[in-house]
N, C-alpha and C. Protein backbone atom coordinates (compact mmCIF):
# COMPACT_ATOMS: atom_id res chain seq x y z
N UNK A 1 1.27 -54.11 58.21
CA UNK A 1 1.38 -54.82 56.95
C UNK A 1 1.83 -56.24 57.24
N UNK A 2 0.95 -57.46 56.17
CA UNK A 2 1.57 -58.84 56.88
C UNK A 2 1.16 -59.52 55.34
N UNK A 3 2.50 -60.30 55.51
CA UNK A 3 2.69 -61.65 54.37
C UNK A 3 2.83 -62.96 55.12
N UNK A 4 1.70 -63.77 54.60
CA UNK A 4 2.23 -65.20 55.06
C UNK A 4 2.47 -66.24 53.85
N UNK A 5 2.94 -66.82 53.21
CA UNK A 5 2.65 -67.93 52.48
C UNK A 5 2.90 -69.63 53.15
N UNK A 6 2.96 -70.31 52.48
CA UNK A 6 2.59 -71.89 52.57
C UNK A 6 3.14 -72.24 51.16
N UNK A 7 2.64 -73.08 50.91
CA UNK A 7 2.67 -74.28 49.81
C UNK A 7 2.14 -75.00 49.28
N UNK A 8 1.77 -74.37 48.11
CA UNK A 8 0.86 -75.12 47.27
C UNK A 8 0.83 -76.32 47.07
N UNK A 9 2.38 -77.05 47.58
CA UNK A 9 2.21 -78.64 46.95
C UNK A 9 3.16 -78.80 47.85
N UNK A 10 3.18 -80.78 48.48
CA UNK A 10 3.96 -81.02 49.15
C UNK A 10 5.51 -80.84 48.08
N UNK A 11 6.17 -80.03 48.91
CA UNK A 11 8.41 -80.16 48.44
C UNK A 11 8.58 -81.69 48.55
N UNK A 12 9.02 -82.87 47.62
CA UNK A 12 9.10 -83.14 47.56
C UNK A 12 10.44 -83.47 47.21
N UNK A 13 11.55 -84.83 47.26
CA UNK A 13 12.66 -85.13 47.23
C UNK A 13 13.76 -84.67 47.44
N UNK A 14 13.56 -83.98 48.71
CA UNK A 14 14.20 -83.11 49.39
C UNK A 14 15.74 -83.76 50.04
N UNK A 15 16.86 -83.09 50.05
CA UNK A 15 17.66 -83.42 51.15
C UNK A 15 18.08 -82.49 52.13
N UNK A 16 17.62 -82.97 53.43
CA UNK A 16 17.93 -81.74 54.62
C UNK A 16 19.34 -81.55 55.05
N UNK A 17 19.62 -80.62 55.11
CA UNK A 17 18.88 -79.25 56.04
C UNK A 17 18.40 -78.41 54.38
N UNK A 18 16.94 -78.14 54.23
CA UNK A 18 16.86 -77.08 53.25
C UNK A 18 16.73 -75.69 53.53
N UNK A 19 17.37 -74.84 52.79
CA UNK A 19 17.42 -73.26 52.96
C UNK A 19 17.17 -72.86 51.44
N UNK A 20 16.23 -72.00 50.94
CA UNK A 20 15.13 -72.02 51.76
C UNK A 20 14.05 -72.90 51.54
N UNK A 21 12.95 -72.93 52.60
CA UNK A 21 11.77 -73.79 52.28
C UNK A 21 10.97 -72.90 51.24
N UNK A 22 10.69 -73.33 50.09
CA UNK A 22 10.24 -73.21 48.89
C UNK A 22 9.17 -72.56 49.14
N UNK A 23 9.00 -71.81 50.01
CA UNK A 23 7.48 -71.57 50.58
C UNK A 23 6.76 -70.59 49.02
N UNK A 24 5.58 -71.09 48.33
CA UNK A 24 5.47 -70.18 46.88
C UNK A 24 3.84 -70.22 47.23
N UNK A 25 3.42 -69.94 48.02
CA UNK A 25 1.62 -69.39 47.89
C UNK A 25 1.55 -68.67 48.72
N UNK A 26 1.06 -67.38 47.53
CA UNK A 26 0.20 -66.24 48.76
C UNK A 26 -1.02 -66.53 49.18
N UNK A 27 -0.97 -66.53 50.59
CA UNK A 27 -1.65 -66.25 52.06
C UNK A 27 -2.45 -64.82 51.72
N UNK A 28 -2.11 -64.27 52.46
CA UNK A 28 -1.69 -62.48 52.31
C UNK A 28 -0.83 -62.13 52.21
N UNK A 29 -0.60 -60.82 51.59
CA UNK A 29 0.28 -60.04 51.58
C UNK A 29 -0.02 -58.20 51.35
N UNK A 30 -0.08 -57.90 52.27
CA UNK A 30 -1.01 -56.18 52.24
C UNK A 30 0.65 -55.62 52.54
N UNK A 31 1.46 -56.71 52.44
CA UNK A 31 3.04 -55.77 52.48
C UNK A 31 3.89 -55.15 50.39
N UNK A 32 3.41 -56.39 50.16
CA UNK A 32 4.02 -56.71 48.98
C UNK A 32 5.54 -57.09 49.20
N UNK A 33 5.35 -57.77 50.02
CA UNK A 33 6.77 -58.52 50.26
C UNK A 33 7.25 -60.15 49.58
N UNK A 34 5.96 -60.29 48.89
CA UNK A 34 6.11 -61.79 48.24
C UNK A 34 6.26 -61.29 46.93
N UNK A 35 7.32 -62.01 46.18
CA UNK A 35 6.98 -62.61 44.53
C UNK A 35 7.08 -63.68 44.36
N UNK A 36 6.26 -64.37 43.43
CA UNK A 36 6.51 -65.73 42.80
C UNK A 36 7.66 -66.15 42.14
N UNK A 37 8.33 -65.34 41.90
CA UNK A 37 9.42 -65.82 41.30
C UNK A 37 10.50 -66.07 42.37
N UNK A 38 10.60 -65.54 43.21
CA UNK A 38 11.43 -65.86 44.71
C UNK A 38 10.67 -66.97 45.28
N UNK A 39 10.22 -68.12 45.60
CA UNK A 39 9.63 -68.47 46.49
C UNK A 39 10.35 -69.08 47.50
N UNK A 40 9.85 -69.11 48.94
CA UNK A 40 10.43 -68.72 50.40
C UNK A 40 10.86 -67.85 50.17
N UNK A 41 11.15 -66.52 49.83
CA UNK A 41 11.92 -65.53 50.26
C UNK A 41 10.72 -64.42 50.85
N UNK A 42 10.87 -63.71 51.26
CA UNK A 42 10.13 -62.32 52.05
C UNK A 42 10.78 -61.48 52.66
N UNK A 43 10.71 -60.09 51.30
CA UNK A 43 11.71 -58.79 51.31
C UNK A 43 10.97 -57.93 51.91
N UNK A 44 11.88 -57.23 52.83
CA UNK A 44 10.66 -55.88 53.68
C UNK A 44 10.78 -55.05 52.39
N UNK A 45 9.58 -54.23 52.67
CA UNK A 45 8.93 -53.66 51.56
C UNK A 45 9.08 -52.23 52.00
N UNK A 46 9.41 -50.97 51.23
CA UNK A 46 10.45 -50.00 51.56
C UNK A 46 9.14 -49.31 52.58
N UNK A 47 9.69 -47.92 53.48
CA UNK A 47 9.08 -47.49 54.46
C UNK A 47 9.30 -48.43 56.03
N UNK A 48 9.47 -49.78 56.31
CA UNK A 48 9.40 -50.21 57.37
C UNK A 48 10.95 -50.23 57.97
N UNK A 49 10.63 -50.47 59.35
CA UNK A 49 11.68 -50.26 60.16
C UNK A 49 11.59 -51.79 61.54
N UNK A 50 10.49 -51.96 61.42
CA UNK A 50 10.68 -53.25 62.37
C UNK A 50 9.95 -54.73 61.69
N UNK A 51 10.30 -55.69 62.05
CA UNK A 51 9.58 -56.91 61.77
C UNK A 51 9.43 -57.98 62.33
N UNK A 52 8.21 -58.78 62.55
CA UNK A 52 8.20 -59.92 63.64
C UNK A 52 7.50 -60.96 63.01
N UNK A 53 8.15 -62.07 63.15
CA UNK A 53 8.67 -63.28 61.96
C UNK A 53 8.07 -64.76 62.71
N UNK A 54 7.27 -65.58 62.15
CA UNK A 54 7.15 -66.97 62.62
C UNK A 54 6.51 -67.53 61.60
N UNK A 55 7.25 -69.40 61.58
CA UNK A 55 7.29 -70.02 60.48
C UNK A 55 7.37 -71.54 61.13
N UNK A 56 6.49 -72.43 60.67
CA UNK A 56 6.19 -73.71 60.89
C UNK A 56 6.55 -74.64 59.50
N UNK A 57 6.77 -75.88 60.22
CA UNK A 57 6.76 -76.67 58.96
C UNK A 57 6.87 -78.29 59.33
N UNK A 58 5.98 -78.90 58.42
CA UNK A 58 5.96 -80.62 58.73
C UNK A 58 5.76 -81.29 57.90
N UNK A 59 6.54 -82.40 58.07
CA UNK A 59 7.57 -83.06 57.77
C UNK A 59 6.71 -84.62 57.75
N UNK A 60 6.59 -85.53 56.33
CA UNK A 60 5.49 -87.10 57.31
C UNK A 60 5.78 -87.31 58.36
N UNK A 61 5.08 -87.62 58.65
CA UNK A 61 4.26 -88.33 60.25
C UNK A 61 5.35 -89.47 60.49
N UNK A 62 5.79 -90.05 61.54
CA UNK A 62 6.67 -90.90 61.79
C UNK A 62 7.18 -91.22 62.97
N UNK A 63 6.73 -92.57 63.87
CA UNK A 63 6.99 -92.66 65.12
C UNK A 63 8.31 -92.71 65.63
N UNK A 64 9.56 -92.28 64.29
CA UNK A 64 10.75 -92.88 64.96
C UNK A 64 11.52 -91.10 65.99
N UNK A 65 12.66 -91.84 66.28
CA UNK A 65 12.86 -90.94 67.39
C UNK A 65 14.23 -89.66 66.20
N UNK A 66 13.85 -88.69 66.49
CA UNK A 66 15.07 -87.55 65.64
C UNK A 66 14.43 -86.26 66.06
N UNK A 67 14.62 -85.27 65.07
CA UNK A 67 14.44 -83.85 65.71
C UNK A 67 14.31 -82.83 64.10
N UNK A 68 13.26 -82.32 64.13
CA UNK A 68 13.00 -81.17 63.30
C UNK A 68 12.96 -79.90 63.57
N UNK A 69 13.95 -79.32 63.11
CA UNK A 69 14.33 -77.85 63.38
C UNK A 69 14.26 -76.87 62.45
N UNK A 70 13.02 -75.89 62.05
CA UNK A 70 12.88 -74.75 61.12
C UNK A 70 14.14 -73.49 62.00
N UNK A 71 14.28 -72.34 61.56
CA UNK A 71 15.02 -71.98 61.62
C UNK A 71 14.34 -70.43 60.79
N UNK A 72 14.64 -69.29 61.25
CA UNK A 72 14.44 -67.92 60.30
C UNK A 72 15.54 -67.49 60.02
N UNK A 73 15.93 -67.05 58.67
CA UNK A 73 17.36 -66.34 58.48
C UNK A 73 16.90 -64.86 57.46
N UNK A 74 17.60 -63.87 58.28
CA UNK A 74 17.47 -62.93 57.81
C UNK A 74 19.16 -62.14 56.57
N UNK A 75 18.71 -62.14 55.44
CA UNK A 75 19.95 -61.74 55.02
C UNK A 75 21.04 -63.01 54.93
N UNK A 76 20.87 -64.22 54.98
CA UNK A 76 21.38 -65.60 55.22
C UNK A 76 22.17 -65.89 56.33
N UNK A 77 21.67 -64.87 57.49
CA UNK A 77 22.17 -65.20 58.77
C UNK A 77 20.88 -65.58 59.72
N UNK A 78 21.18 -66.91 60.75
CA UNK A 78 19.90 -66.69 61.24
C UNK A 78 19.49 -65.60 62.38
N UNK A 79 18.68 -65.33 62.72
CA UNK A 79 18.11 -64.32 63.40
C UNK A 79 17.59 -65.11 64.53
N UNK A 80 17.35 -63.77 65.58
CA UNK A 80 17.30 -64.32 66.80
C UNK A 80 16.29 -64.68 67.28
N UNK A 81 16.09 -65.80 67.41
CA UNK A 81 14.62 -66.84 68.12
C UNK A 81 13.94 -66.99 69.52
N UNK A 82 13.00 -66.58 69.41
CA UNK A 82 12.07 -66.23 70.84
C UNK A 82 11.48 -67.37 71.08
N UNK A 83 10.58 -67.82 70.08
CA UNK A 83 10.63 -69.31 70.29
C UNK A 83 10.73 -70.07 69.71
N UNK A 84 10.90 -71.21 69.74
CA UNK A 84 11.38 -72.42 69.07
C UNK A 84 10.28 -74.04 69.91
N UNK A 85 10.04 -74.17 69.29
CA UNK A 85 8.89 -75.31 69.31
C UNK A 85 9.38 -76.38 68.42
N UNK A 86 9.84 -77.31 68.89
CA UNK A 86 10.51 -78.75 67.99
C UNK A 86 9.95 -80.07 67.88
N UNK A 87 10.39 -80.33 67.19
CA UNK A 87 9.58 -82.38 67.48
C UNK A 87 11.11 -82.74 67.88
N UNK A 88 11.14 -83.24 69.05
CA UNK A 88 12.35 -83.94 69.61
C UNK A 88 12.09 -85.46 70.29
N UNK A 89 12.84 -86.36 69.40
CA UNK A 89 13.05 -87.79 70.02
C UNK A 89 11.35 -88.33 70.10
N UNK A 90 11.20 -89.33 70.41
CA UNK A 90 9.95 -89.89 70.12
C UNK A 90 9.12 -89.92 71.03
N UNK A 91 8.00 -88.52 71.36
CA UNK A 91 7.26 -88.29 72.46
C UNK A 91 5.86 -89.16 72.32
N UNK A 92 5.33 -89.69 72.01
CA UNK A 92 4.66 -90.92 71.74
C UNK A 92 2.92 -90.40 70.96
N UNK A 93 3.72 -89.45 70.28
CA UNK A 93 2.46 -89.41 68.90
C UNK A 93 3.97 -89.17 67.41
N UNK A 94 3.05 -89.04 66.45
CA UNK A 94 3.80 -89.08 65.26
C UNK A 94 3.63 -87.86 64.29
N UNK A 95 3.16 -87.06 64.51
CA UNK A 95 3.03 -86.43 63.92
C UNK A 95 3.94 -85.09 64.37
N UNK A 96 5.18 -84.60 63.15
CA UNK A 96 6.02 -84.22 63.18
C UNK A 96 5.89 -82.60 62.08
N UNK A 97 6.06 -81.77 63.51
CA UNK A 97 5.42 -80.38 62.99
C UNK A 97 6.30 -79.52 63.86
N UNK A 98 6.88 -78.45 63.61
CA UNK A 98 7.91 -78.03 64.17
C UNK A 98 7.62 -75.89 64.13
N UNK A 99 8.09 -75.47 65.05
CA UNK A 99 7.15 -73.73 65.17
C UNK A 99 8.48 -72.91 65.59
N UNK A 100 8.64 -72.09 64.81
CA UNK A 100 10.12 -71.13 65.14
C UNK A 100 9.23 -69.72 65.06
N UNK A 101 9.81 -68.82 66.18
CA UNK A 101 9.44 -67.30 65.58
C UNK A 101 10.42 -66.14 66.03
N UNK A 102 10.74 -65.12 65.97
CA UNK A 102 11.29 -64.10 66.38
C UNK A 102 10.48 -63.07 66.52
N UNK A 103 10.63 -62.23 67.76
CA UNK A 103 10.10 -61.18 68.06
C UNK A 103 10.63 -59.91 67.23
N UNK A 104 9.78 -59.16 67.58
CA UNK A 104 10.45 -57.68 67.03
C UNK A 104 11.08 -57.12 66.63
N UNK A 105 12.06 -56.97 65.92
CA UNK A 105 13.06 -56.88 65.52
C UNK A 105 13.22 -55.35 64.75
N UNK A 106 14.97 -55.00 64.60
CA UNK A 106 14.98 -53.71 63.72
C UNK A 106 14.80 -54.66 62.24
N UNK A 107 14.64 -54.17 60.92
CA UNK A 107 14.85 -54.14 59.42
C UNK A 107 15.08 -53.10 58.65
N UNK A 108 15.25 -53.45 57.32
CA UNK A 108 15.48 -52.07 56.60
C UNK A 108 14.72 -52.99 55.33
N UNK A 109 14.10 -51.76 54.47
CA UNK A 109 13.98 -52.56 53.26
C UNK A 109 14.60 -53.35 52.93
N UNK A 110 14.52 -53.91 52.08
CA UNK A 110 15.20 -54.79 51.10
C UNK A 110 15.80 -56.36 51.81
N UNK A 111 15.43 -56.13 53.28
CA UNK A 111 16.21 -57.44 53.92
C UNK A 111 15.32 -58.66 53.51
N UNK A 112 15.74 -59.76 53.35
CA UNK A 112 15.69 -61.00 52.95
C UNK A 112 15.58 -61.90 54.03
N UNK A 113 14.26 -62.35 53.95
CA UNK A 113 13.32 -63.44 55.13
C UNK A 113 13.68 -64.74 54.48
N UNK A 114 14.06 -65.86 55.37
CA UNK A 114 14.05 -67.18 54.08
C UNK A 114 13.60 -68.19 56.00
N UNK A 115 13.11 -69.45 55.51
CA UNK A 115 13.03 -70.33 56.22
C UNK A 115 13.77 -71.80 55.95
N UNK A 116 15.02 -71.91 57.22
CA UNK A 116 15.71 -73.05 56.61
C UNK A 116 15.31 -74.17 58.00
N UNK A 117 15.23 -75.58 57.53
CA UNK A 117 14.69 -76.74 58.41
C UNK A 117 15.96 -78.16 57.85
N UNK A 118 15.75 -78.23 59.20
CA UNK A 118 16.85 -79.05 59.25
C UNK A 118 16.53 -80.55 59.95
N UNK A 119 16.50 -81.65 59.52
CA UNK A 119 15.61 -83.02 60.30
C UNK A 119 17.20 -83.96 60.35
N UNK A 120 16.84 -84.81 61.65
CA UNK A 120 18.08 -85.67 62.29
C UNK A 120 16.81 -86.93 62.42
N UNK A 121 16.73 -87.71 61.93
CA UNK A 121 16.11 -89.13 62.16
C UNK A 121 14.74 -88.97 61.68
N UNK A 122 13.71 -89.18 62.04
CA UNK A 122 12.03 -88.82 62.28
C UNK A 122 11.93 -89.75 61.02
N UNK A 123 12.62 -91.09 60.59
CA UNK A 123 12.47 -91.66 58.95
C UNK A 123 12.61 -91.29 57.97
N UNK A 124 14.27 -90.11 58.34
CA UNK A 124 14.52 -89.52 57.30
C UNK A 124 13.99 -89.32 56.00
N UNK A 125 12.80 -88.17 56.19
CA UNK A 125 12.06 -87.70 55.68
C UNK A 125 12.72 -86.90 54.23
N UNK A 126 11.74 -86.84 53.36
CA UNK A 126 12.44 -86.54 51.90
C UNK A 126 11.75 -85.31 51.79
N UNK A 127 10.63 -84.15 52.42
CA UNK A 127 9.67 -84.10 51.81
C UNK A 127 8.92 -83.06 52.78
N UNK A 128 8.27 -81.86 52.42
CA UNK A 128 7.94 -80.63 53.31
C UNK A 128 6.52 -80.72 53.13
N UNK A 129 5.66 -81.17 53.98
CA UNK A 129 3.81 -81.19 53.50
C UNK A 129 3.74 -79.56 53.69
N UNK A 130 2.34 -79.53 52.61
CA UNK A 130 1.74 -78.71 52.36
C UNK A 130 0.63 -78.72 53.10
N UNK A 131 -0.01 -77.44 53.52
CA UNK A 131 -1.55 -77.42 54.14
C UNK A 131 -0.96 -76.85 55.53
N UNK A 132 -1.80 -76.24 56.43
CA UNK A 132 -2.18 -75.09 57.34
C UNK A 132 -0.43 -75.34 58.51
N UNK A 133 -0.05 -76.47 58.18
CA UNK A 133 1.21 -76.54 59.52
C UNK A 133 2.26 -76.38 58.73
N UNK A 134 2.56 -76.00 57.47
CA UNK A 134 3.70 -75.34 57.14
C UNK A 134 3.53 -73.87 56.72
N UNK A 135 3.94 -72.63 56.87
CA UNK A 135 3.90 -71.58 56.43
C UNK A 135 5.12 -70.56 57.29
N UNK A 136 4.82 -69.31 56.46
CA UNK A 136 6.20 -68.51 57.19
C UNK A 136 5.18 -67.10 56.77
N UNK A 137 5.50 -66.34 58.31
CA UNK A 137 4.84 -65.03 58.25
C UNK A 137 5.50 -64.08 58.76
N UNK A 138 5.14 -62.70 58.33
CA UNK A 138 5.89 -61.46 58.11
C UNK A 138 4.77 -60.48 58.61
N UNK A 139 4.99 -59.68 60.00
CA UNK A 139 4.80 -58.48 59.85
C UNK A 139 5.46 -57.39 60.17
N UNK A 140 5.05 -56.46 59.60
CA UNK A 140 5.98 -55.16 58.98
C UNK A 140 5.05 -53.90 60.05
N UNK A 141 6.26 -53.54 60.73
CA UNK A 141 5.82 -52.05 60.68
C UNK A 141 7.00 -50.39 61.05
């Protein structure tokens, strides 16, 4: 079973670190782990016992030098990260897109997926784009 959403519209007038990223468009979801009325959140959906989690997100484009850090928190603690993929300091393109995921993990129903991002410089950005490099995904089994 797997949920991903994104974002229908760039988050706009943002101040970082945000928890959670507003993430509100269903992708898929063959879990039923999304509602619209939560958006960013993703609840395991009863019956499962494990889950494996990765979530991107970017931020305008901007040659200056800082660091964008998404982040997965389960239950509003974060959870443990396998990988982590960052925009750090000014590697000499601009475009600022950042990849967190966790492996395998135990869950229980009802636990609470959220994606929090946190930016240090990059033109102190206000603002979470929408379209294929931000999203957060869930699968369940």
């Amino acid at each position: 079973m797997k949920t991903t959403i994104n974002l229908s519209a760039n988050l706009t007038g943002l101040t970082f670190p945000v928890n959670p990223v507003a993430f509100d468009n269903e992708v898929i979801d063959t879990a039923g782990a999304f509602s619209a009325g939560s958006p960013g959140h993703i609840i395991a959906p009863s019956g499962v016992t494990m889950v494996r989690l990765e979530a991107a997100v970017r931020v305008p484009d901007s040659g200056t030098t800082g660091t964008l850090l998404p982040s997965i928190y389960k239950n509003g603690a974060e959870t443990i990260c396998g990988t982590d993929v960052r925009r750090n300091n000014s590697a000499g393109y601009s475009n600022n897109v950042a990849f967190t995921s966790a492996p395998w993990q135990p869950c229980s129903p009802g636990d609470d997926f959220t994606v929090r991002c946190n930016v240090t410089g990059l033109g102190s950005p206000t603002s979470v784009l929408s379209g294929n490099n931000s999203y957060f995904s869930a699968e369940f089994a």
